[in-house]
N, C-alpha and C. Protein backbone atom coordinates (compact mmCIF):
# COMPACT_ATOMS: atom_id res chain seq x y z
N UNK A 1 9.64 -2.66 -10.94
CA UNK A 1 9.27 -1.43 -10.27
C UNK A 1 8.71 -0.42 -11.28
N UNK A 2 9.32 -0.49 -12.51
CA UNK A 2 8.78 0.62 -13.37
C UNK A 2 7.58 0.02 -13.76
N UNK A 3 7.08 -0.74 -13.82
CA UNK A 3 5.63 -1.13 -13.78
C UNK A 3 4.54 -1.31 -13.53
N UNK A 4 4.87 -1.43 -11.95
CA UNK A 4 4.26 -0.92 -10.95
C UNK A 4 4.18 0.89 -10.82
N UNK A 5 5.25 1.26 -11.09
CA UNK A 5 5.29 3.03 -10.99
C UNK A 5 4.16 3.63 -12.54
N UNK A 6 4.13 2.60 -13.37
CA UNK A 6 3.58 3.05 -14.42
C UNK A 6 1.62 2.94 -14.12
N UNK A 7 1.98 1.43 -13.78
CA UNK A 7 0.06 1.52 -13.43
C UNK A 7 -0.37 2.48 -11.88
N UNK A 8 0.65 2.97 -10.98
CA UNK A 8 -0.06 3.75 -10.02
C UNK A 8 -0.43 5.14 -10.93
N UNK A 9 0.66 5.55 -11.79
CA UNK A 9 0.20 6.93 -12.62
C UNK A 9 -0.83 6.82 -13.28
N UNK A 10 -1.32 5.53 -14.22
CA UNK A 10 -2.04 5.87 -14.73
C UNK A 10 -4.02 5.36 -13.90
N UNK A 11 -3.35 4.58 -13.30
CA UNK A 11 -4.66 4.91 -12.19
C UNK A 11 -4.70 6.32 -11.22
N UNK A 12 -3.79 6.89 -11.61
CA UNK A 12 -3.86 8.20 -10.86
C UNK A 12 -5.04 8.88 -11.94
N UNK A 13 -4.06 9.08 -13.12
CA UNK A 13 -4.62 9.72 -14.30
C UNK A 13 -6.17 9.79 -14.23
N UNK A 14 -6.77 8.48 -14.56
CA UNK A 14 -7.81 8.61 -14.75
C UNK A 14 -9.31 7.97 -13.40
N UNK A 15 -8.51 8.17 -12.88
CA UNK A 15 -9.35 8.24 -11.51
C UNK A 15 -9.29 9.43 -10.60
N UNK A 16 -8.82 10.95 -11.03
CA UNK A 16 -8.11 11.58 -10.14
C UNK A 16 -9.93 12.25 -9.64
N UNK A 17 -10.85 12.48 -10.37
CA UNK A 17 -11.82 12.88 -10.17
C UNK A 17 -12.27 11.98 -8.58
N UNK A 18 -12.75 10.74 -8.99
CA UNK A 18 -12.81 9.97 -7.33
C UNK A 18 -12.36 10.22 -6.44
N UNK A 19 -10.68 10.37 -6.90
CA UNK A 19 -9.82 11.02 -5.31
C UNK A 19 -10.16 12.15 -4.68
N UNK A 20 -10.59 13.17 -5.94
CA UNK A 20 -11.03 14.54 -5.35
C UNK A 20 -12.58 14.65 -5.17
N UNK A 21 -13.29 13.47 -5.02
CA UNK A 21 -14.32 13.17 -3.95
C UNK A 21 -14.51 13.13 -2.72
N UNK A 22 -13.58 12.92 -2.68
CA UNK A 22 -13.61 12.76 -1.04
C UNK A 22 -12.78 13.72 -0.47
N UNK A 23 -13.34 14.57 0.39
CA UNK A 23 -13.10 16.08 0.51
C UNK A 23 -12.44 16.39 1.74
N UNK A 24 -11.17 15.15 1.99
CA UNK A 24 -10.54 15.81 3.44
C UNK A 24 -8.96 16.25 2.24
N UNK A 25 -7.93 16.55 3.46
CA UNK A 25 -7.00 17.06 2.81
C UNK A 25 -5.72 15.63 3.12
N UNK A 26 -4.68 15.55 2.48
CA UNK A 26 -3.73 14.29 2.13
C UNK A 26 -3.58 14.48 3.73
N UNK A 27 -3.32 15.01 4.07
CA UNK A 27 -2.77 14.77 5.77
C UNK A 27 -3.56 14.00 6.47
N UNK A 28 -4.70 14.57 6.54
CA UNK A 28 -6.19 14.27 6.69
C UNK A 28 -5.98 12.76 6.59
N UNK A 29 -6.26 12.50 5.43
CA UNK A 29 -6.21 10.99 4.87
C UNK A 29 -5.18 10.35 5.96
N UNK A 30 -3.50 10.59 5.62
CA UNK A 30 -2.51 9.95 6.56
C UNK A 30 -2.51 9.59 7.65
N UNK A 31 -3.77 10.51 8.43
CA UNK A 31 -3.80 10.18 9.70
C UNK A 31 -5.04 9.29 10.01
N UNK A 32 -5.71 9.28 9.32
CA UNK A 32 -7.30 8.45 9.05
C UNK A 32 -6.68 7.16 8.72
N UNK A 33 -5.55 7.02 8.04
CA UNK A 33 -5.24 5.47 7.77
C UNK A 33 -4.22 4.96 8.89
N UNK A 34 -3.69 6.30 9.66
CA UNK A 34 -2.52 5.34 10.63
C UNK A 34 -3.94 5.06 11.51
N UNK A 35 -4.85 5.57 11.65
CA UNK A 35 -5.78 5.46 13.07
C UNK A 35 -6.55 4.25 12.88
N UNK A 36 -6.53 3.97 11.40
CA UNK A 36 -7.45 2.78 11.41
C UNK A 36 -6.97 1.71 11.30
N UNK A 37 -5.08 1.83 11.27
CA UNK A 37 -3.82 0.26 11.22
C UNK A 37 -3.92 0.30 12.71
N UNK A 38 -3.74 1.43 13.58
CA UNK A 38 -3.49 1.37 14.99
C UNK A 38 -4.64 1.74 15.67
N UNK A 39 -5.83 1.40 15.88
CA UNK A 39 -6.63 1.96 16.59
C UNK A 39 -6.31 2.07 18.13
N UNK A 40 -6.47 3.25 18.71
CA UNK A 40 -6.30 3.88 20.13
C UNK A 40 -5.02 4.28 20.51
N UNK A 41 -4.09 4.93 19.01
CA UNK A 41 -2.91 5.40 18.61
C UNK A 41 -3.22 6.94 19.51
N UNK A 42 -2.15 7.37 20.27
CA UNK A 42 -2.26 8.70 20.59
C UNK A 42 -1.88 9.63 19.84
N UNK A 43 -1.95 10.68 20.43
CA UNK A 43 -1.59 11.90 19.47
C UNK A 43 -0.16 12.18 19.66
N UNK A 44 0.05 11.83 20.53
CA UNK A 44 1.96 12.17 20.26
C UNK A 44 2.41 11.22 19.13
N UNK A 45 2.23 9.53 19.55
CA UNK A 45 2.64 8.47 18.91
C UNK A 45 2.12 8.91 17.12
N UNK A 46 0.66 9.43 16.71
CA UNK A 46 0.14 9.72 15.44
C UNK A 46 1.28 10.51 15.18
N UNK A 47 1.45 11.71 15.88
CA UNK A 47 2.82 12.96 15.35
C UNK A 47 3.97 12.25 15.11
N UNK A 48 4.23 11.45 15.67
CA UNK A 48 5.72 10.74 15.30
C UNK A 48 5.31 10.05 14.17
N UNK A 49 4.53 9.25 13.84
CA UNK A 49 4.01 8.57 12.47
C UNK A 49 4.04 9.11 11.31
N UNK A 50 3.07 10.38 11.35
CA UNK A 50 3.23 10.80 10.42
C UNK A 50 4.21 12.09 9.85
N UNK A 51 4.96 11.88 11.11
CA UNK A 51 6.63 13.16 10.74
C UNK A 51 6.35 14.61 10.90
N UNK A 52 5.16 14.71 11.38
CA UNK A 52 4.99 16.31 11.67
C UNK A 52 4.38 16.21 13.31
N UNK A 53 4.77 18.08 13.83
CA UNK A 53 4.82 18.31 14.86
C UNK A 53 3.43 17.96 15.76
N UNK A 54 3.28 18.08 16.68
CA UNK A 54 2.02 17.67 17.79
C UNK A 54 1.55 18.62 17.70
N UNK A 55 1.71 20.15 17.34
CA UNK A 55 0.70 20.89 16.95
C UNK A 55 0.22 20.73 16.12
N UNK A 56 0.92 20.75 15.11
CA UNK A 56 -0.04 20.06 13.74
C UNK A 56 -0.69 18.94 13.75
N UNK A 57 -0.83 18.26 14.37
CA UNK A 57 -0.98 16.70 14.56
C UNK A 57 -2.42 17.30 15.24
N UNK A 58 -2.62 18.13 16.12
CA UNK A 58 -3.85 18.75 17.21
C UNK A 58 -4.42 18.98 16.29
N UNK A 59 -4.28 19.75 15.54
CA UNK A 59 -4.85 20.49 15.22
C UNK A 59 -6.02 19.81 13.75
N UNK A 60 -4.87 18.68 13.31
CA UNK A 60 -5.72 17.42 12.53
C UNK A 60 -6.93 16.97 12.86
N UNK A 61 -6.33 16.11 13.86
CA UNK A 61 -6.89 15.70 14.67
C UNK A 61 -8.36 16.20 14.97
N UNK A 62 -8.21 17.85 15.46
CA UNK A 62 -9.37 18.14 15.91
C UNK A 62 -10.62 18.36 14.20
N UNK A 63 -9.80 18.91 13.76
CA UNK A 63 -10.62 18.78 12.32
C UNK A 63 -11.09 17.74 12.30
N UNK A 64 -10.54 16.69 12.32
CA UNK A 64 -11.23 15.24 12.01
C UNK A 64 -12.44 15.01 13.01
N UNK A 65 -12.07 15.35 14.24
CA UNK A 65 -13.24 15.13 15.39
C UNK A 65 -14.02 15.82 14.84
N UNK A 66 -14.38 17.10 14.23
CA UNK A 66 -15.31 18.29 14.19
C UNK A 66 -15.91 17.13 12.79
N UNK A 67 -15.52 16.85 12.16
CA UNK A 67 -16.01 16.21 10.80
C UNK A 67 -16.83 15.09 11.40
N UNK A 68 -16.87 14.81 12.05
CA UNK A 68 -17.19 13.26 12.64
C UNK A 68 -16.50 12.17 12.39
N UNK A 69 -14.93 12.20 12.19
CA UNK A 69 -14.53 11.12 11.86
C UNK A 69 -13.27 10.27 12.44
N UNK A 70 -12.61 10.76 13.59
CA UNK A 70 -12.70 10.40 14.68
C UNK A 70 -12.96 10.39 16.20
N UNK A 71 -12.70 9.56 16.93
CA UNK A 71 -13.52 9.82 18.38
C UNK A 71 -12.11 10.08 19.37
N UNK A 72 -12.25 11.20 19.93
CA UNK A 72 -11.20 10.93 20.73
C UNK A 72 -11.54 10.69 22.44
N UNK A 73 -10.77 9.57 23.46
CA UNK A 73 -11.14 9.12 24.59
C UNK A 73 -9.75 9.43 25.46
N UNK A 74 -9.94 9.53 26.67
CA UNK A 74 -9.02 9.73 26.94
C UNK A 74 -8.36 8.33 28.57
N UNK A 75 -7.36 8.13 27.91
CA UNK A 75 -7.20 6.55 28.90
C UNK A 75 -7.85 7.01 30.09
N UNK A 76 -8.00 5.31 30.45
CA UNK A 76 -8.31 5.23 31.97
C UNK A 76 -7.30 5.75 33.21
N UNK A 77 -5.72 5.05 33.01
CA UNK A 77 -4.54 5.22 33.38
C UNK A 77 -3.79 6.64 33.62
N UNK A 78 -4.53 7.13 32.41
CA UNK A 78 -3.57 8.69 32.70
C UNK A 78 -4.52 9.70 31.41
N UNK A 79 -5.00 10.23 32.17
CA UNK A 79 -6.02 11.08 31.37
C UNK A 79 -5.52 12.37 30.62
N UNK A 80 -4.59 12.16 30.78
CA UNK A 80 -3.63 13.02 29.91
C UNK A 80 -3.57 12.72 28.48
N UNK A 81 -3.17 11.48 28.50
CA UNK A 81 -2.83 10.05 27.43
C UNK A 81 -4.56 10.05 26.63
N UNK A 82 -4.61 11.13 25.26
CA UNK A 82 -5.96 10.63 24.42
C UNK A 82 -5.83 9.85 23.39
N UNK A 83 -7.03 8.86 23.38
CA UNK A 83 -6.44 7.44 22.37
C UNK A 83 -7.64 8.02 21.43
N UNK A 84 -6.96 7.68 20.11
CA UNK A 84 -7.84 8.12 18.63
C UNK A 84 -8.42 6.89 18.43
N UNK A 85 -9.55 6.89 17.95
CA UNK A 85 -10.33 5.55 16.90
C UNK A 85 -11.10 6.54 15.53
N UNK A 86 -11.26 5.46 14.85
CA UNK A 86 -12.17 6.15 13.74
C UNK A 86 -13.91 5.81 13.89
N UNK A 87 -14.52 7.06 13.98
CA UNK A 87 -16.00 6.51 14.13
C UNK A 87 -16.12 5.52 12.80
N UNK A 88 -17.62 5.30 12.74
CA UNK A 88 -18.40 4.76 11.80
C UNK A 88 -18.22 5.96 10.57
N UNK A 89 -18.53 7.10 10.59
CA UNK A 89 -17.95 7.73 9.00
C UNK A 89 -16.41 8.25 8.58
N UNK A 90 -15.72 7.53 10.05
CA UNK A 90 -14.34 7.68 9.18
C UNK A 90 -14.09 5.92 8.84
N UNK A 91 -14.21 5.42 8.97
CA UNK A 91 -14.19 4.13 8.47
C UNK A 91 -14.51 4.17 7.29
N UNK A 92 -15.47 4.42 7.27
CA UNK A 92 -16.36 4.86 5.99
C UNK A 92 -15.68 5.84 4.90
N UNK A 93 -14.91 6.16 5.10
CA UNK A 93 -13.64 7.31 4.28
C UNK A 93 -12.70 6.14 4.33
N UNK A 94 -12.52 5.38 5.09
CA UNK A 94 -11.28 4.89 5.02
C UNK A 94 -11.49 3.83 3.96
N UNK A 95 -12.31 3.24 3.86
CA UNK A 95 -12.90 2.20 2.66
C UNK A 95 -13.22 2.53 1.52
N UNK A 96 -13.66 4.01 1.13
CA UNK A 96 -13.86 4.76 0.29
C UNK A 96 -12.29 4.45 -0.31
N UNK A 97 -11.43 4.82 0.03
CA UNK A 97 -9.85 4.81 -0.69
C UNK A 97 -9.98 3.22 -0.90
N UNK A 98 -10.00 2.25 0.16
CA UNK A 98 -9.70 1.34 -0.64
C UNK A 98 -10.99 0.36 -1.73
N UNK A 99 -12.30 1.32 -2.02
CA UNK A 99 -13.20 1.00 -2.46
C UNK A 99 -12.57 1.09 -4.32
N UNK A 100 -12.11 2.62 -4.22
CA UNK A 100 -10.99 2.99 -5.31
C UNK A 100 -10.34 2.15 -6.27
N UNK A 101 -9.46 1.55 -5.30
CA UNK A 101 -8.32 0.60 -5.78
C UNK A 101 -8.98 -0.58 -6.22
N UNK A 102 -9.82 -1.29 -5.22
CA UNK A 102 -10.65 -2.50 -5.81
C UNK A 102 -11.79 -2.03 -7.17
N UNK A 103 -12.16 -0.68 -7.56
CA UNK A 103 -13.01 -0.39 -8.87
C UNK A 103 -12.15 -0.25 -9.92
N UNK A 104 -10.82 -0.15 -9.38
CA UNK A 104 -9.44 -0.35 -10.83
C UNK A 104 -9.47 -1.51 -11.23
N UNK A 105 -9.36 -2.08 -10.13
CA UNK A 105 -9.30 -3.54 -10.80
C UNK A 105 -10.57 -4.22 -11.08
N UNK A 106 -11.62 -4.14 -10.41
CA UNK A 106 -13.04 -4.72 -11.39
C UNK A 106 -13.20 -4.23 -12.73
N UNK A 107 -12.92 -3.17 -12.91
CA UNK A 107 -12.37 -2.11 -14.33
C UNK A 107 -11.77 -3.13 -15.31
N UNK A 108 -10.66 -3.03 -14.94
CA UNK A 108 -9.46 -3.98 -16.18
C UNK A 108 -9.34 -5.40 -16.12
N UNK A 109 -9.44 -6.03 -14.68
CA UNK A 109 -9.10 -7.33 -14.80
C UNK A 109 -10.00 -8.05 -15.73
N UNK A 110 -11.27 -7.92 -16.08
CA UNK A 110 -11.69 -8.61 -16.87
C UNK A 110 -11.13 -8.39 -18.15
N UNK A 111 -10.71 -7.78 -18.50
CA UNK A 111 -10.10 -7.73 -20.05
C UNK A 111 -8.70 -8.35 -20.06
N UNK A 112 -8.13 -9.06 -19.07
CA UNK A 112 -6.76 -9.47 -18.74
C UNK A 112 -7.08 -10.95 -19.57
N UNK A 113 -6.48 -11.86 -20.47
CA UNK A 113 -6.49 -13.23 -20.66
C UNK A 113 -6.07 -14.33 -19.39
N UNK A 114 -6.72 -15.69 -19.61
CA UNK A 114 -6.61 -16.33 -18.30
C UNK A 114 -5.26 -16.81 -17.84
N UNK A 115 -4.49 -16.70 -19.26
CA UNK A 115 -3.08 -16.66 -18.61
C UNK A 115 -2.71 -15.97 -17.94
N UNK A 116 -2.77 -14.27 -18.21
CA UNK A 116 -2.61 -13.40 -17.67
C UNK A 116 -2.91 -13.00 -15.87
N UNK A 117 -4.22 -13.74 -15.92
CA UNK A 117 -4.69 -13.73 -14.69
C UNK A 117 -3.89 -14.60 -14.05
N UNK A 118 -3.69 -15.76 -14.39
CA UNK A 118 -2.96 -16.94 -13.37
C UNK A 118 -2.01 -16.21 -13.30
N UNK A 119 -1.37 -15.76 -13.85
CA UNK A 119 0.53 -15.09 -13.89
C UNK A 119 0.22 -14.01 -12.51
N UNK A 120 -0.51 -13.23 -12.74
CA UNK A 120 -1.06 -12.21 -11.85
C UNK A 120 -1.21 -12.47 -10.40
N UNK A 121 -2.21 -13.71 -9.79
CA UNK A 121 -2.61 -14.36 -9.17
C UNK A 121 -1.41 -14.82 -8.81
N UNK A 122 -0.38 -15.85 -9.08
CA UNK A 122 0.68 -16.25 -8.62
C UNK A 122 1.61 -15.15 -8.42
N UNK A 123 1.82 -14.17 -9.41
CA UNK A 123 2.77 -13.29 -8.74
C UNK A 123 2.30 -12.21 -7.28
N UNK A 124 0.86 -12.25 -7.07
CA UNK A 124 0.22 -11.18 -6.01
C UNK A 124 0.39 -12.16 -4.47
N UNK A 125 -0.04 -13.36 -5.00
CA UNK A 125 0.31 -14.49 -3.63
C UNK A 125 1.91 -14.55 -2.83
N UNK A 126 2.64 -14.59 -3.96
CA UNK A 126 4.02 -14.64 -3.64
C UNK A 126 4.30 -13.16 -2.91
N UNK A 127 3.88 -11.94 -3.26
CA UNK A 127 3.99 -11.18 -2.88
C UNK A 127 3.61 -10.92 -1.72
N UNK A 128 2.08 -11.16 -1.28
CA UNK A 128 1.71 -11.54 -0.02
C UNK A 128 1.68 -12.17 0.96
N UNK A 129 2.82 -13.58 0.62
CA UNK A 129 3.38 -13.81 1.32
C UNK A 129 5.01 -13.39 2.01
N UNK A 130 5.45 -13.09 0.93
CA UNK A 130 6.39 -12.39 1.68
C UNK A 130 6.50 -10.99 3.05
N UNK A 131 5.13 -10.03 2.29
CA UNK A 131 4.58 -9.16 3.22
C UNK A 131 4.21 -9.91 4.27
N UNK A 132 3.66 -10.90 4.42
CA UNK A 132 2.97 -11.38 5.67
C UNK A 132 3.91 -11.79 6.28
N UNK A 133 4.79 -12.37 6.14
CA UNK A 133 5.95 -13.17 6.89
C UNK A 133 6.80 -11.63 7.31
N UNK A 134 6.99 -11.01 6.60
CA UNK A 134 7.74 -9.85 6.75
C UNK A 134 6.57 -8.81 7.92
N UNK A 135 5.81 -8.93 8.19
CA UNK A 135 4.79 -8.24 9.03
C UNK A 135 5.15 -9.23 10.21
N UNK A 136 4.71 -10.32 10.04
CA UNK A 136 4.54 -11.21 11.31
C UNK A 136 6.17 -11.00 11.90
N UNK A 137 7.20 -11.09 11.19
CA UNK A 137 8.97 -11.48 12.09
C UNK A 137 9.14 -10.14 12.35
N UNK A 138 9.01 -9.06 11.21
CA UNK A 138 8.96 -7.17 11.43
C UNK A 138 10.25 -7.04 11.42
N UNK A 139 10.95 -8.34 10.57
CA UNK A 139 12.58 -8.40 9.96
C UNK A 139 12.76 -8.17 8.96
N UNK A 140 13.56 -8.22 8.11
CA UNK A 140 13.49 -7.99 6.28
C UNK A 140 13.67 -9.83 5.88
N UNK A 141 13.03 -9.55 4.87
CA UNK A 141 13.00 -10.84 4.38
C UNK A 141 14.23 -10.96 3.30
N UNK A 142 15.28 -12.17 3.94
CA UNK A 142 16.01 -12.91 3.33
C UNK A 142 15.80 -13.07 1.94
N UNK A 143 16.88 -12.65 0.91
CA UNK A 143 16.43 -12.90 -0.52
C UNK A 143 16.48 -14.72 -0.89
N UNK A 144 15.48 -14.69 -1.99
CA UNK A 144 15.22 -16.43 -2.19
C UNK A 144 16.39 -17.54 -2.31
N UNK A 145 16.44 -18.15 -1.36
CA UNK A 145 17.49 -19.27 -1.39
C UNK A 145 18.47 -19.01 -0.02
N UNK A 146 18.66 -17.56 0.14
CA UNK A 146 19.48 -16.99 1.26
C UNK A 146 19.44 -18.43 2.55
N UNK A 147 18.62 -18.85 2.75
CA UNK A 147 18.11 -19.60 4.18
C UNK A 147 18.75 -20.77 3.79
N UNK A 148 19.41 -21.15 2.43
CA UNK A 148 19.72 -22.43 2.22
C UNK A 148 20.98 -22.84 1.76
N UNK A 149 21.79 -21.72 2.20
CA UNK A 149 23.31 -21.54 2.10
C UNK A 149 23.82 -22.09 3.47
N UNK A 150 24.94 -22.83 3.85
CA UNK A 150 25.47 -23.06 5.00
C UNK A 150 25.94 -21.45 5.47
């Protein structure tokens, strides 16, 4: 963990200029990324997500619409009920962040040795699989061997 806590700081460090490219505010962002895991997430359900009130959540929201960056519709079922998506330039923000993370690593990985890389590579797989299995059951994953105890 402290290793991971060490390379998010220092990709903070020296990338902070990029982050402050892109000119919405952290909330902003939070809600641009729940809208684009959940597309046609409402605005109550977004307020519960991201832990602040439905006014504040409106009021996001509408910023983001005014920006062009999401669309809001309102169900067929109950027109009360408005479902969020992200247009084409919030998508486009939303890839921007993870455009970021993938220029860290085109950055350094080449200077990594090929051991290094395989070690890397096997430890990111293992990792992703556990996330995936842990996404797909939406249980905690059993520590290694746990499943093979009577």
């Amino acid at each position: 963990m402290e290793s991971f806590r060490c390379l998010g700081e220092l990709a903070s460090e020296t990338h902070t200029d990029d982050l402050l490219a892109v000119d919405i505010t952290m909330q902003q962002a939070k809600a641009l990324h729940v809208i684009a895991a959940e597309p046609g997430v409402g605005v109550t359900a977004l307020a519960t997500r991201l832990g602040v009130g439905l006014s504040s959540t409106s009021g996001t929201v509408d910023r983001l619409a005014e920006m062009g960056l999401v669309d809001r519709r309102h169900a067929d079922q109950d027109r009360r009920h408005v479902m969020l998506t992200l247009t084409d330039d919030g998508r486009a923000v939303v890839a921007r962040f993870r455009d970021m993370g993938e220029g860290i690593l085109r950055e350094y990985l080449p200077h990594l040795t090929p051991d290094e890389l395989v070690g890397l590579q096997t430890g990111l797989d293992g990792l992703l699989r556990v996330m995936g299995a842990r996404a797909d059951l939406q249980q905690p994953i059993p520590p290694q061997g746990a499943l093979d105890t009577p």
